[in-house]
PDB file of N, CA and C in Angstrom:
ATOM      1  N   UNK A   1      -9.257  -7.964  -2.506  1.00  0.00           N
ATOM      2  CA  UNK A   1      -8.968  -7.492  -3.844  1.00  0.00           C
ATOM      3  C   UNK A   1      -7.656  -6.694  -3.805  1.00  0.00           C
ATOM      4  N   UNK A   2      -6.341  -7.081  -4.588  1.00  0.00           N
ATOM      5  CA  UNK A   2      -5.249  -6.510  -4.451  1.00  0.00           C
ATOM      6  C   UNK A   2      -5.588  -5.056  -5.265  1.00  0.00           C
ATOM      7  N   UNK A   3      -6.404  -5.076  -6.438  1.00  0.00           N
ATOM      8  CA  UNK A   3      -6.236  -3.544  -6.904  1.00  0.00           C
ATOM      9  C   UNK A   3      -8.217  -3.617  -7.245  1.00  0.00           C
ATOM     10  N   UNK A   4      -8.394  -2.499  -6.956  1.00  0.00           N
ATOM     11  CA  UNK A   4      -9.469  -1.763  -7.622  1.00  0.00           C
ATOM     12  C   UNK A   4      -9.688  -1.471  -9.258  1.00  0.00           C
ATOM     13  N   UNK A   5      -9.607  -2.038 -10.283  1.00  0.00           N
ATOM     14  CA  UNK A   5      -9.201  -1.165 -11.241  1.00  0.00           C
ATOM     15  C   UNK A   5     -10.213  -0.412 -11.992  1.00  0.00           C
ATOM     16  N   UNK A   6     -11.722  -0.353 -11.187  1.00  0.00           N
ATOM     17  CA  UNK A   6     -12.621   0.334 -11.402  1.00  0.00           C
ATOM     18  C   UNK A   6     -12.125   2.308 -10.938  1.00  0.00           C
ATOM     19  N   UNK A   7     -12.096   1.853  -9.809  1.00  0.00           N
ATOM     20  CA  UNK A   7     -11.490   2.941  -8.908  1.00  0.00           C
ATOM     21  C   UNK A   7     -10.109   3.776  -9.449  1.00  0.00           C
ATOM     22  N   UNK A   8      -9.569   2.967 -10.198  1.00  0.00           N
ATOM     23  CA  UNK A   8      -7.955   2.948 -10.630  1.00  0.00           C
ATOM     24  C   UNK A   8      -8.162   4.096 -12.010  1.00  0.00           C
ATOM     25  N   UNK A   9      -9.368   3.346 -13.154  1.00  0.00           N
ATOM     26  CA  UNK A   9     -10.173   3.638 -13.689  1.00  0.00           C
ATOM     27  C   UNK A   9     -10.528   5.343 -13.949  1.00  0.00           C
ATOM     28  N   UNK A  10     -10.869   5.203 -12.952  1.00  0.00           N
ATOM     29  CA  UNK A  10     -12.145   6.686 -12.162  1.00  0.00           C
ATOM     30  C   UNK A  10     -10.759   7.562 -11.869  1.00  0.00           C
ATOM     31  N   UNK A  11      -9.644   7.323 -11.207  1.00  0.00           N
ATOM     32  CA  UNK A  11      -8.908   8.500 -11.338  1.00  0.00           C
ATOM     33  C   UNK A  11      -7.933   8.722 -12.175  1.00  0.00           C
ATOM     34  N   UNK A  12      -7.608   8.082 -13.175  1.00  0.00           N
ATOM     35  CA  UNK A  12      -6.590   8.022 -14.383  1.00  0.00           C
ATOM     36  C   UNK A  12      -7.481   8.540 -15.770  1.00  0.00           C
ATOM     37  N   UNK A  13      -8.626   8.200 -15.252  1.00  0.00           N
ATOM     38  CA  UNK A  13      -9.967   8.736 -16.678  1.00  0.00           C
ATOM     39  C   UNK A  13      -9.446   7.562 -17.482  1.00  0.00           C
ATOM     40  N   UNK A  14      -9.431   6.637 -17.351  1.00  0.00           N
ATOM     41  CA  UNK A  14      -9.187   5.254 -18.272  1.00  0.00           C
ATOM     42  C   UNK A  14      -8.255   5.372 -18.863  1.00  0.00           C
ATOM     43  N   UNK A  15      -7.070   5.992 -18.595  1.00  0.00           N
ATOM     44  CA  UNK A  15      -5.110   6.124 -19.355  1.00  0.00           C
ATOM     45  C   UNK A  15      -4.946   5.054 -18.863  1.00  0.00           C
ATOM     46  N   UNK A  16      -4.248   4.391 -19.609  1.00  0.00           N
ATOM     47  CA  UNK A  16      -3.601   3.444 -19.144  1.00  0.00           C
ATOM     48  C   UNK A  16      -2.247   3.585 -18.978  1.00  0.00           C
ATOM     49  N   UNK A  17      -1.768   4.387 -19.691  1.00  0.00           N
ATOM     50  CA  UNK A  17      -0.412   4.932 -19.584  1.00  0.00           C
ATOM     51  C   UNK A  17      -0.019   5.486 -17.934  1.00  0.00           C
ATOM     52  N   UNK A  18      -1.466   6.627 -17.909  1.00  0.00           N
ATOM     53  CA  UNK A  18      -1.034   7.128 -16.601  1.00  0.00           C
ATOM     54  C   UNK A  18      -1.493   6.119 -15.154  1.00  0.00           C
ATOM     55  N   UNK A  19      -2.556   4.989 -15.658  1.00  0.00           N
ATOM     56  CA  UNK A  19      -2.401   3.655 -14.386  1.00  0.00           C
ATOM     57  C   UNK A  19      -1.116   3.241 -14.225  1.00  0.00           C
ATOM     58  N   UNK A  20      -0.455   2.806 -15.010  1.00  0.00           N
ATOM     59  CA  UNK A  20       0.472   2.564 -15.131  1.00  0.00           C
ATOM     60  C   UNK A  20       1.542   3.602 -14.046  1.00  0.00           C
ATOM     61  N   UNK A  21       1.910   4.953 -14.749  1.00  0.00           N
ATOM     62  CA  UNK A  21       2.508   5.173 -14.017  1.00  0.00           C
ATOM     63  C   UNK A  21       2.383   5.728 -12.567  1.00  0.00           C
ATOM     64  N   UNK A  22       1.625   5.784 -12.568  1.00  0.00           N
ATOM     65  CA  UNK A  22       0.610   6.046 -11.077  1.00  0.00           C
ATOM     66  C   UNK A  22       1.058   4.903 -10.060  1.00  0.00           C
ATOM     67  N   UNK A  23       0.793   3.860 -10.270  1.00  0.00           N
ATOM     68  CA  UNK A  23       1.149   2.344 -10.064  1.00  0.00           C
ATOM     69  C   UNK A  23       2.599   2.413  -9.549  1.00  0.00           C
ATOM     70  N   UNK A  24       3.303   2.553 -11.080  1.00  0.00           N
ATOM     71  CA  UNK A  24       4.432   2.424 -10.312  1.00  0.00           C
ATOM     72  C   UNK A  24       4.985   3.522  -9.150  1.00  0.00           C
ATOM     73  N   UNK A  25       4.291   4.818  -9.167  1.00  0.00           N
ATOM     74  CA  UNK A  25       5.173   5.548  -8.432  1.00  0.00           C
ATOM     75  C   UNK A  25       4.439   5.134  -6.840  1.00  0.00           C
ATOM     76  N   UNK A  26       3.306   4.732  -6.439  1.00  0.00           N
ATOM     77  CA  UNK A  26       3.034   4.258  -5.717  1.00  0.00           C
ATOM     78  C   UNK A  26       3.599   3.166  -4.752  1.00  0.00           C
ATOM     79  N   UNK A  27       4.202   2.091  -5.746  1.00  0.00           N
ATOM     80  CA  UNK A  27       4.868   1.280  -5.505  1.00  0.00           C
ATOM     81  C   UNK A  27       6.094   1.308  -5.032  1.00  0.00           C
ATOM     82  N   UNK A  28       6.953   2.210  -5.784  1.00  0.00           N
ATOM     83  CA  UNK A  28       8.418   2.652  -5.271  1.00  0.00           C
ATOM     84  C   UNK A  28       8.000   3.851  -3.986  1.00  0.00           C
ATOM     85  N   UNK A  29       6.821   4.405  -4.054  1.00  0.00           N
ATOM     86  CA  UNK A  29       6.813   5.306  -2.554  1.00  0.00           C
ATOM     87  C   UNK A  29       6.409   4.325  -1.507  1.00  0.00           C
ATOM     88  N   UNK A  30       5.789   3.481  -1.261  1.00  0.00           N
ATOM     89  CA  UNK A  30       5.198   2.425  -0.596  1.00  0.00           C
ATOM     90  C   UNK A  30       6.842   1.594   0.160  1.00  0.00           C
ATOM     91  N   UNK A  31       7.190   1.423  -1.054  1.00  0.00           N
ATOM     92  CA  UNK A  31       9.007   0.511  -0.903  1.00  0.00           C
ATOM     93  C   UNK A  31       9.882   1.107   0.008  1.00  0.00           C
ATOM     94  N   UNK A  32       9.717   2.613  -0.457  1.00  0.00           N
ATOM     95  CA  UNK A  32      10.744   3.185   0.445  1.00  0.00           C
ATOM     96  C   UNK A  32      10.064   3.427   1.781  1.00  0.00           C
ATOM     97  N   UNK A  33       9.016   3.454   1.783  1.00  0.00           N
ATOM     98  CA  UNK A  33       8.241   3.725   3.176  1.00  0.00           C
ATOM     99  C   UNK A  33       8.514   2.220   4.373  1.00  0.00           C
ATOM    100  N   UNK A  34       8.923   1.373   3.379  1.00  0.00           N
ATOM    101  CA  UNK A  34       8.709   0.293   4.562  1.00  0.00           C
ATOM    102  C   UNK A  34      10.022   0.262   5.459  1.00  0.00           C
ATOM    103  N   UNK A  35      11.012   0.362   5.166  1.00  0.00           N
ATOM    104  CA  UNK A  35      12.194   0.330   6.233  1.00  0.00           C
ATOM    105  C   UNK A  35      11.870   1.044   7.025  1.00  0.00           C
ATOM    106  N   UNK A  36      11.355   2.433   6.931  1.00  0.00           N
ATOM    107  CA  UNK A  36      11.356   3.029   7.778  1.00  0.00           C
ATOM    108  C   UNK A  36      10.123   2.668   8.993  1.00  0.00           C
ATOM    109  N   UNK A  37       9.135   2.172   8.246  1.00  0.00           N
ATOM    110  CA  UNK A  37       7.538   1.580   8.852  1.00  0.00           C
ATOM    111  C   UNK A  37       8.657   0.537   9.840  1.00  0.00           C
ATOM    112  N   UNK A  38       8.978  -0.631   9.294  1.00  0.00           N
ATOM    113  CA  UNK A  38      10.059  -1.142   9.969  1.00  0.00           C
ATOM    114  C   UNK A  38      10.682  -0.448  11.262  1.00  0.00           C
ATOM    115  N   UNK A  39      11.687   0.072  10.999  1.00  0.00           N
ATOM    116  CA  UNK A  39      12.242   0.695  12.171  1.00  0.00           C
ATOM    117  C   UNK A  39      11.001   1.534  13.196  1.00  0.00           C
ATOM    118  N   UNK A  40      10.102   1.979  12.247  1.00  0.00           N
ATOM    119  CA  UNK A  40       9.122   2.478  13.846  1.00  0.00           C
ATOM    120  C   UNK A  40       8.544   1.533  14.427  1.00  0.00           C
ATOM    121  N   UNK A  41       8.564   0.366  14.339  1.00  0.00           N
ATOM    122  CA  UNK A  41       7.871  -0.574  14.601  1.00  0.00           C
ATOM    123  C   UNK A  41       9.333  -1.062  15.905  1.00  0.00           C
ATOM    124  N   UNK A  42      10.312  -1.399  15.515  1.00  0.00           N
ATOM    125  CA  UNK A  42      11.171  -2.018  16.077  1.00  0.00           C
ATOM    126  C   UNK A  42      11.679  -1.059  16.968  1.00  0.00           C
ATOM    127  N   UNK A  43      11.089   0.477  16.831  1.00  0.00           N
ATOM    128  CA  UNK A  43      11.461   1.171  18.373  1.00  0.00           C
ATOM    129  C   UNK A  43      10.238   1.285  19.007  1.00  0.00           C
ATOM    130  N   UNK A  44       9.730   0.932  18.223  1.00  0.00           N
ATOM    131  CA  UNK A  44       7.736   0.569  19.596  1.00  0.00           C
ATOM    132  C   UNK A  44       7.687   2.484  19.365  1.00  0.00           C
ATOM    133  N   UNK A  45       7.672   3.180  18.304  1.00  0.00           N
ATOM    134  CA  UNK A  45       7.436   4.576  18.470  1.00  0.00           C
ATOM    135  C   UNK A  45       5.877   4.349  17.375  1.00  0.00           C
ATOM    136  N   UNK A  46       4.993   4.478  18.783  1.00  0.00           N
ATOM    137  CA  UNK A  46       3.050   4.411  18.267  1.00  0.00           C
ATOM    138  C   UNK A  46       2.942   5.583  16.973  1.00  0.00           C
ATOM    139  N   UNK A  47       3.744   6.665  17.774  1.00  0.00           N
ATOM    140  CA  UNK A  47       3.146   8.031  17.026  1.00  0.00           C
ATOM    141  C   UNK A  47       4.069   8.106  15.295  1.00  0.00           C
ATOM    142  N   UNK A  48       5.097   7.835  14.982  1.00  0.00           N
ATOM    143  CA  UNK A  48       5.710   7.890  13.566  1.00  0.00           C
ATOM    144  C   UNK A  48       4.993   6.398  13.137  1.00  0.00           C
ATOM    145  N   UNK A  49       5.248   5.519  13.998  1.00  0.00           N
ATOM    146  CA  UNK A  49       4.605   3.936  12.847  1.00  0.00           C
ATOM    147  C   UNK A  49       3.374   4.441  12.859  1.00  0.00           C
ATOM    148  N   UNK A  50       2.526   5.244  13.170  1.00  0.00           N
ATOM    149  CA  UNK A  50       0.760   5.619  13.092  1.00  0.00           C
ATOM    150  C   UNK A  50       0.720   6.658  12.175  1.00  0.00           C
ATOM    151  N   UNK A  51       1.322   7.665  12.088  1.00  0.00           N
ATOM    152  CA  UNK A  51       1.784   8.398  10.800  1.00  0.00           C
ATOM    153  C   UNK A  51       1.992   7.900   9.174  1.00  0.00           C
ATOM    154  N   UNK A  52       3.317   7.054   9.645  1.00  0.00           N
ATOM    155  CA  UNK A  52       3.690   5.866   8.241  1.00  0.00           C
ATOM    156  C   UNK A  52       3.024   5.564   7.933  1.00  0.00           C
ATOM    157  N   UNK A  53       2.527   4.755   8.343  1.00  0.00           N
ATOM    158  CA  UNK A  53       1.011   3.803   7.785  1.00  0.00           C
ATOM    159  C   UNK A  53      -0.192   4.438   7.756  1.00  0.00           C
ATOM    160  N   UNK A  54      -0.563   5.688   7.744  1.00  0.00           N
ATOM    161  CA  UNK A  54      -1.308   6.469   7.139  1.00  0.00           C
ATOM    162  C   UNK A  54      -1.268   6.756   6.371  1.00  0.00           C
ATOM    163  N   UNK A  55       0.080   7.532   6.204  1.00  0.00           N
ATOM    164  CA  UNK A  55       0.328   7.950   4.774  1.00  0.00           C
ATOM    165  C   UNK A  55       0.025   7.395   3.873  1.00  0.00           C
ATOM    166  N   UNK A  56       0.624   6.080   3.933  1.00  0.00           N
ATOM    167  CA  UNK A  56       0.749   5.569   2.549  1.00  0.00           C
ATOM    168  C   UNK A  56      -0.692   4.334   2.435  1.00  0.00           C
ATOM    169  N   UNK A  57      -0.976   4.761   3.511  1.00  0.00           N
ATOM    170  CA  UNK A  57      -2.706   4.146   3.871  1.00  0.00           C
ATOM    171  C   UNK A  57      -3.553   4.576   2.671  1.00  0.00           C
ATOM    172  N   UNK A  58      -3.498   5.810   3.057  1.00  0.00           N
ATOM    173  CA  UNK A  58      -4.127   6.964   2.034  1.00  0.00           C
ATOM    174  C   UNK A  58      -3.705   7.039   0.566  1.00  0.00           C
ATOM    175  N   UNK A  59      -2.613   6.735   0.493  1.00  0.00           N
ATOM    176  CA  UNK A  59      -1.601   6.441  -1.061  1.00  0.00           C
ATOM    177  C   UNK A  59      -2.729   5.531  -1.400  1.00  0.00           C
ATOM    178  N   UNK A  60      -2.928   4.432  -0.618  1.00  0.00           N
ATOM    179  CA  UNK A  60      -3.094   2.843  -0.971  1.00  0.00           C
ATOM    180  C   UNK A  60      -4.380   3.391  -1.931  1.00  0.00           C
ATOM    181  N   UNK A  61      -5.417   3.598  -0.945  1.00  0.00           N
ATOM    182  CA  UNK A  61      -6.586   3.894  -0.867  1.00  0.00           C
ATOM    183  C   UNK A  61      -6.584   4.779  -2.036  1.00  0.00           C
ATOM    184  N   UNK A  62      -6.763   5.713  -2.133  1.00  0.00           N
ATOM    185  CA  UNK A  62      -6.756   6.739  -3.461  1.00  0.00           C
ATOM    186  C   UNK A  62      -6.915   6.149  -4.392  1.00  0.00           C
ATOM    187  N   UNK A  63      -6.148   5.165  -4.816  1.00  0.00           N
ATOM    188  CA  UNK A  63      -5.647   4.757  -6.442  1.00  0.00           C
ATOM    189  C   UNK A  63      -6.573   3.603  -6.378  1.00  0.00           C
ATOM    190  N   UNK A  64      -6.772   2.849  -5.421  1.00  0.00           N
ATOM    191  CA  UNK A  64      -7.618   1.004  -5.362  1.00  0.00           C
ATOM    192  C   UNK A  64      -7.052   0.409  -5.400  1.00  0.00           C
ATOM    193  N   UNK A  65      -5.563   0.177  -4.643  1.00  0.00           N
ATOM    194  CA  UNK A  65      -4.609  -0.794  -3.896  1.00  0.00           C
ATOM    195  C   UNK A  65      -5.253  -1.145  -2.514  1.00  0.00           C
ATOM    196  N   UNK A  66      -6.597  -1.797  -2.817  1.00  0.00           N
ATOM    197  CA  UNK A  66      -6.899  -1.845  -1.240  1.00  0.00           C
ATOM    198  C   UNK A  66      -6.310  -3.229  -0.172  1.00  0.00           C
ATOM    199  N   UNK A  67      -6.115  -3.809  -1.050  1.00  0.00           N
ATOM    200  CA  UNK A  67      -5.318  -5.362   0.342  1.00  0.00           C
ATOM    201  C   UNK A  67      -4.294  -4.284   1.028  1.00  0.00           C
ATOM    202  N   UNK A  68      -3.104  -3.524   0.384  1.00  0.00           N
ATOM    203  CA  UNK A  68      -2.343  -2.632   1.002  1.00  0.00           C
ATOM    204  C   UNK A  68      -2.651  -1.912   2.051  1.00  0.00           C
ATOM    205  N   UNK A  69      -3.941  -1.007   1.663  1.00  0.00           N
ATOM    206  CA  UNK A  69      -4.722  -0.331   2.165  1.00  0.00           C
ATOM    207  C   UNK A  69      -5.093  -0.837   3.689  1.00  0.00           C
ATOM    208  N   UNK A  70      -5.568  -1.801   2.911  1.00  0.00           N
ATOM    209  CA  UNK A  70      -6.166  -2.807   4.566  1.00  0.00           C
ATOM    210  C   UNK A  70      -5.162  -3.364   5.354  1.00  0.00           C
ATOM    211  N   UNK A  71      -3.895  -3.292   5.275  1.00  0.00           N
ATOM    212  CA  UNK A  71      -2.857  -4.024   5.790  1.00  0.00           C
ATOM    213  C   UNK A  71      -2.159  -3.052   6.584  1.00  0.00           C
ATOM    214  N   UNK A  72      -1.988  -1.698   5.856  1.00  0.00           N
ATOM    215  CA  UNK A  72      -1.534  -0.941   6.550  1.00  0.00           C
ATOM    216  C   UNK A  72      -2.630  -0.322   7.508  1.00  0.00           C
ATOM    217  N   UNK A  73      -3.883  -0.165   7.513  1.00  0.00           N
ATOM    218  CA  UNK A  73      -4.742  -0.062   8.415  1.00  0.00           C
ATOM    219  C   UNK A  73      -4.529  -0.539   9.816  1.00  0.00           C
ATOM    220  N   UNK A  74      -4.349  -1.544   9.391  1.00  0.00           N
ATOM    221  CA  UNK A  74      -4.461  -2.527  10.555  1.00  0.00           C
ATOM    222  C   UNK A  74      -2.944  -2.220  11.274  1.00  0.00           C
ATOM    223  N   UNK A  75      -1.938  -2.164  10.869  1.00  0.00           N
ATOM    224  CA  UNK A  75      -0.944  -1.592  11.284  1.00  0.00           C
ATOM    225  C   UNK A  75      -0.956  -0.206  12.133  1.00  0.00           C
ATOM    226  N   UNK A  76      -1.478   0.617  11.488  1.00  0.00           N
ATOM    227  CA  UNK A  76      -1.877   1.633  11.674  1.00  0.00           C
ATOM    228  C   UNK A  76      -2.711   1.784  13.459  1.00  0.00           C
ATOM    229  N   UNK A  77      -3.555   0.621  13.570  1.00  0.00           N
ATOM    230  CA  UNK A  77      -4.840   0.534  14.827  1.00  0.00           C
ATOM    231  C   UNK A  77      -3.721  -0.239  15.809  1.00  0.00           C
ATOM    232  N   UNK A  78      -3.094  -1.288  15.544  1.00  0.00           N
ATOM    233  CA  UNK A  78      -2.270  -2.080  16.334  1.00  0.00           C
ATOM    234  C   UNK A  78      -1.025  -1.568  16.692  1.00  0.00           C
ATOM    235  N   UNK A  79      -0.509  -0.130  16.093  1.00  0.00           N
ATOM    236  CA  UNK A  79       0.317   1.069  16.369  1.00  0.00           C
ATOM    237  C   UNK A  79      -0.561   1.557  17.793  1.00  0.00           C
ATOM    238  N   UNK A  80      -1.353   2.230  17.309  1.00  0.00           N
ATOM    239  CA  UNK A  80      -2.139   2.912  18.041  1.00  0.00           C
ATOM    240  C   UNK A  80      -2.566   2.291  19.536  1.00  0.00           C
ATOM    241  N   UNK A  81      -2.558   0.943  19.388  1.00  0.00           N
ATOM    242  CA  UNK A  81      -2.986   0.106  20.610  1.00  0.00           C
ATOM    243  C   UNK A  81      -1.279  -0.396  21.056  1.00  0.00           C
ATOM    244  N   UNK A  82      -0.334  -0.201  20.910  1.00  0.00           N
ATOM    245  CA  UNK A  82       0.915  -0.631  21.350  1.00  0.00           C
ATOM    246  C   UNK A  82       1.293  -2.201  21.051  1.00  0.00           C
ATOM    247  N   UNK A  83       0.672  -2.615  19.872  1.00  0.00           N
ATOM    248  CA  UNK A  83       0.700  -3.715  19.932  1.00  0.00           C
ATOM    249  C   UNK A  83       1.932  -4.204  18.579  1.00  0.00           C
ATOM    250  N   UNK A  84       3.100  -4.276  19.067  1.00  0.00           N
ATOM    251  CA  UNK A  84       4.479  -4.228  18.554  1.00  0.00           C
ATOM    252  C   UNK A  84       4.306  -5.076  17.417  1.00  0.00           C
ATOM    253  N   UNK A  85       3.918  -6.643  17.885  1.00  0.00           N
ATOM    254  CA  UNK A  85       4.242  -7.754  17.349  1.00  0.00           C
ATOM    255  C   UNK A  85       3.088  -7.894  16.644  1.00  0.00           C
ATOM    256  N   UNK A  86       2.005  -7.636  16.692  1.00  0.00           N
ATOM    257  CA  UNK A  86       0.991  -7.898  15.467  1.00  0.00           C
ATOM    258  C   UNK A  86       1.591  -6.592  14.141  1.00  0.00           C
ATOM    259  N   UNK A  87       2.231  -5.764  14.691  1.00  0.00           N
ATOM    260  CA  UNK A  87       3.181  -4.527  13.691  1.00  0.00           C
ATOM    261  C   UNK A  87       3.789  -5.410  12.965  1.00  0.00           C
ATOM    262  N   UNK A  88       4.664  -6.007  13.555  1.00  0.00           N
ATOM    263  CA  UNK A  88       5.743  -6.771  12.918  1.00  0.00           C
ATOM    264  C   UNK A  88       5.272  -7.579  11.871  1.00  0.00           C
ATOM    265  N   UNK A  89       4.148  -8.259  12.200  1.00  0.00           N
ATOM    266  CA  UNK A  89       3.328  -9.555  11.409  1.00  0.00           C
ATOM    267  C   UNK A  89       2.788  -9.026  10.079  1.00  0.00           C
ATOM    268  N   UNK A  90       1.919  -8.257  10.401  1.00  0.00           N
ATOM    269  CA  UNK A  90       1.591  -6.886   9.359  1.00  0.00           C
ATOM    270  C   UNK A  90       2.102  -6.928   8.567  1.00  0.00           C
ATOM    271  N   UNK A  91       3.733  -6.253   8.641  1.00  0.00           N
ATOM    272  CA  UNK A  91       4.329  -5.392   7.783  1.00  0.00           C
ATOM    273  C   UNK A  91       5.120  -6.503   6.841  1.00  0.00           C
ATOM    274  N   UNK A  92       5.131  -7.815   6.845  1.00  0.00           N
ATOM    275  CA  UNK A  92       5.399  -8.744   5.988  1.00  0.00           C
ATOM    276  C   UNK A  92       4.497  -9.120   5.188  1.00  0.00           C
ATOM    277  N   UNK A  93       2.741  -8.712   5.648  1.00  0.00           N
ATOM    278  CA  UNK A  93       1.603  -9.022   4.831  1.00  0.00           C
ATOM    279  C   UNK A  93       1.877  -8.139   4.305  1.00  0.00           C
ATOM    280  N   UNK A  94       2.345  -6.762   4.290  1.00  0.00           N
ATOM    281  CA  UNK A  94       2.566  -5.773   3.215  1.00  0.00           C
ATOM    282  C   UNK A  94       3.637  -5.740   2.411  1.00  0.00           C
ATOM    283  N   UNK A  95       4.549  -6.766   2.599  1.00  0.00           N
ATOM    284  CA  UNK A  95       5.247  -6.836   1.780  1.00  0.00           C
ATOM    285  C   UNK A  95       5.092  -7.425   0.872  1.00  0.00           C
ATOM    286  N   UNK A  96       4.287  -8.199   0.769  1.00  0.00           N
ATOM    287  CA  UNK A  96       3.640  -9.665   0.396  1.00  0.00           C
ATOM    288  C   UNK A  96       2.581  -8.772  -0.527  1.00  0.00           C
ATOM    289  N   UNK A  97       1.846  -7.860  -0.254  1.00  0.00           N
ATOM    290  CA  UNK A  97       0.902  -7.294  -0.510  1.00  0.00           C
ATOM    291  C   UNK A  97       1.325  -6.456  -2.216  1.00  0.00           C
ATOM    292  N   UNK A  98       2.360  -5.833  -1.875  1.00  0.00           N
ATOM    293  CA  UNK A  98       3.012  -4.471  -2.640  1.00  0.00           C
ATOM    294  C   UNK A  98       3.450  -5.467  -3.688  1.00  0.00           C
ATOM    295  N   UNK A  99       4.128  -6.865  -3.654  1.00  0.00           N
ATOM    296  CA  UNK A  99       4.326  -7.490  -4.584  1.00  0.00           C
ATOM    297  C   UNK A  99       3.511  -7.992  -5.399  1.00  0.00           C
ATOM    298  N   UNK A 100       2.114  -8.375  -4.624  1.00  0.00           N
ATOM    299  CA  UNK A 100       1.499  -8.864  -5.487  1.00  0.00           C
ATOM    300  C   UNK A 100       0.203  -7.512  -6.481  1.00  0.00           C
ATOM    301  N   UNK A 101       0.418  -6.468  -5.849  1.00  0.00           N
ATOM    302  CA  UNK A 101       0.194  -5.107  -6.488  1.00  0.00           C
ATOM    303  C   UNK A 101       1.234  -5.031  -7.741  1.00  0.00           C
ATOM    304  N   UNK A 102       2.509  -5.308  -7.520  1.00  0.00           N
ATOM    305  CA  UNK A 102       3.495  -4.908  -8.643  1.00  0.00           C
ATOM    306  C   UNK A 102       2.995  -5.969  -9.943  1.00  0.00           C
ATOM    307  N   UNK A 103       2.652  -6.942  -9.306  1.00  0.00           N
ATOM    308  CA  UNK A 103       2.080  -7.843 -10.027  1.00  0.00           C
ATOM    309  C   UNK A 103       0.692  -7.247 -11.664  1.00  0.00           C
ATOM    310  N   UNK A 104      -0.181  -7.078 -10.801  1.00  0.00           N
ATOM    311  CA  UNK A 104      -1.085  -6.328 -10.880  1.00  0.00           C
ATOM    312  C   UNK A 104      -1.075  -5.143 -11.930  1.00  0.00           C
ATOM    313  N   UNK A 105       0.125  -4.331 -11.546  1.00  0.00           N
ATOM    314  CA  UNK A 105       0.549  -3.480 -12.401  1.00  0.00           C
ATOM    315  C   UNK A 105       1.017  -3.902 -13.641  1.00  0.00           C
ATOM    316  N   UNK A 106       1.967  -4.728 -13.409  1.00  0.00           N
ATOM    317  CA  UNK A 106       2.409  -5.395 -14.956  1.00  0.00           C
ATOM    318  C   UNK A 106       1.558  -5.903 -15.901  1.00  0.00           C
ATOM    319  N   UNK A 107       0.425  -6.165 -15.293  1.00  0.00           N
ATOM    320  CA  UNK A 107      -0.929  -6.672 -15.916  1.00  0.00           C
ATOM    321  C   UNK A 107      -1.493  -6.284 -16.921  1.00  0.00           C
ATOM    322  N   UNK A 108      -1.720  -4.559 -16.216  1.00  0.00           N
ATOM    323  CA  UNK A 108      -2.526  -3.514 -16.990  1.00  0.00           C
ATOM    324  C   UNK A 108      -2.291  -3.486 -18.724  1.00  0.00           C
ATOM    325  N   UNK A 109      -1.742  -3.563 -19.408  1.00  0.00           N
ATOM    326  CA  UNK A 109      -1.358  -3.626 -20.734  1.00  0.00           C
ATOM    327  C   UNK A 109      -1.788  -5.010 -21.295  1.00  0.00           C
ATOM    328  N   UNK A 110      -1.591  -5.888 -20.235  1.00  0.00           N
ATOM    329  CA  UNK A 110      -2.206  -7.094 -21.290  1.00  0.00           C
ATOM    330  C   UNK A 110      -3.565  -7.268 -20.948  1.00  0.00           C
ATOM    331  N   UNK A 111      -4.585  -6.882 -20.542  1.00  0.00           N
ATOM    332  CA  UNK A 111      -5.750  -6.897 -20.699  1.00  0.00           C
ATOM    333  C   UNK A 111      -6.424  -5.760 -20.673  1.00  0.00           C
ATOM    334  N   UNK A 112      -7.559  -6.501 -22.200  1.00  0.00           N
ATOM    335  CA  UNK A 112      -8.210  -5.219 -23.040  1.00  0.00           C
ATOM    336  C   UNK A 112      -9.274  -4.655 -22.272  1.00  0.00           C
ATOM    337  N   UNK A 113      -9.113  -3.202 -22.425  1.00  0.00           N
ATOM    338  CA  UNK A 113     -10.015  -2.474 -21.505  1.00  0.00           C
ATOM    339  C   UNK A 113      -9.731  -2.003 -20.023  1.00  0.00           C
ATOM    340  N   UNK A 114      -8.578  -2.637 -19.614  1.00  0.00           N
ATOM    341  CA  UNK A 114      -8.186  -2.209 -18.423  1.00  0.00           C
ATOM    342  C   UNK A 114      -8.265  -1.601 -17.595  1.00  0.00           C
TER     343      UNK A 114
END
């Protein structure tokens, strides 16, 4: 499930205005997080790429961006285990991921009840 919007729901108190912007600021913090997720990945540094992908683990999670959530998880464990190249693999499912979240977001307004 790319978004929760039960969960999404539950912490916006049913705004849609503020899903919305919640969403997006998520999205642009997520964006800027990845070059850098990137580069910890491409210096094999366990302890900042295990950080990164917490963070915004926890971003994910909070709001009910969970495919994100789960992507950076897994990033997050395969940090932790030194495992470079499943990092690498990852962090294109999250790119893949955040888009189809942005997706998601644009949504919210055209369907009633949201």
């Amino acid at each position: 499930m790319v978004l929760d919007r039960a969960q999404l729901r539950d912490v916006t108190l049913d705004d849609e205005d503020l899903m919305r912007e919640i969403l997006a600021a998520l999205i642009d913090d997520t964006s800027r997080q990845l070059p850098f997720l990137e580069s910890a990945i491409r210096a094999e540094d366990s302890q900042k790429c295990m950080r990164l992908a917490h963070y915004s683990k926890g971003a994910c999670a909070n709001v009910g961006a969970n495919a994100a959530a789960a992507v950076l998880k897994q990033i997050e464990r395969k940090a932790a285990d030194q495992q470079f190249q499943e990092c690498r693999a990852s962090l294109a499912n999250l790119a893949a991921e955040i888009e189809r979240l942005r997706c998601e977001a644009s949504a919210i307004h055209a369907v009633p009840g949201a």
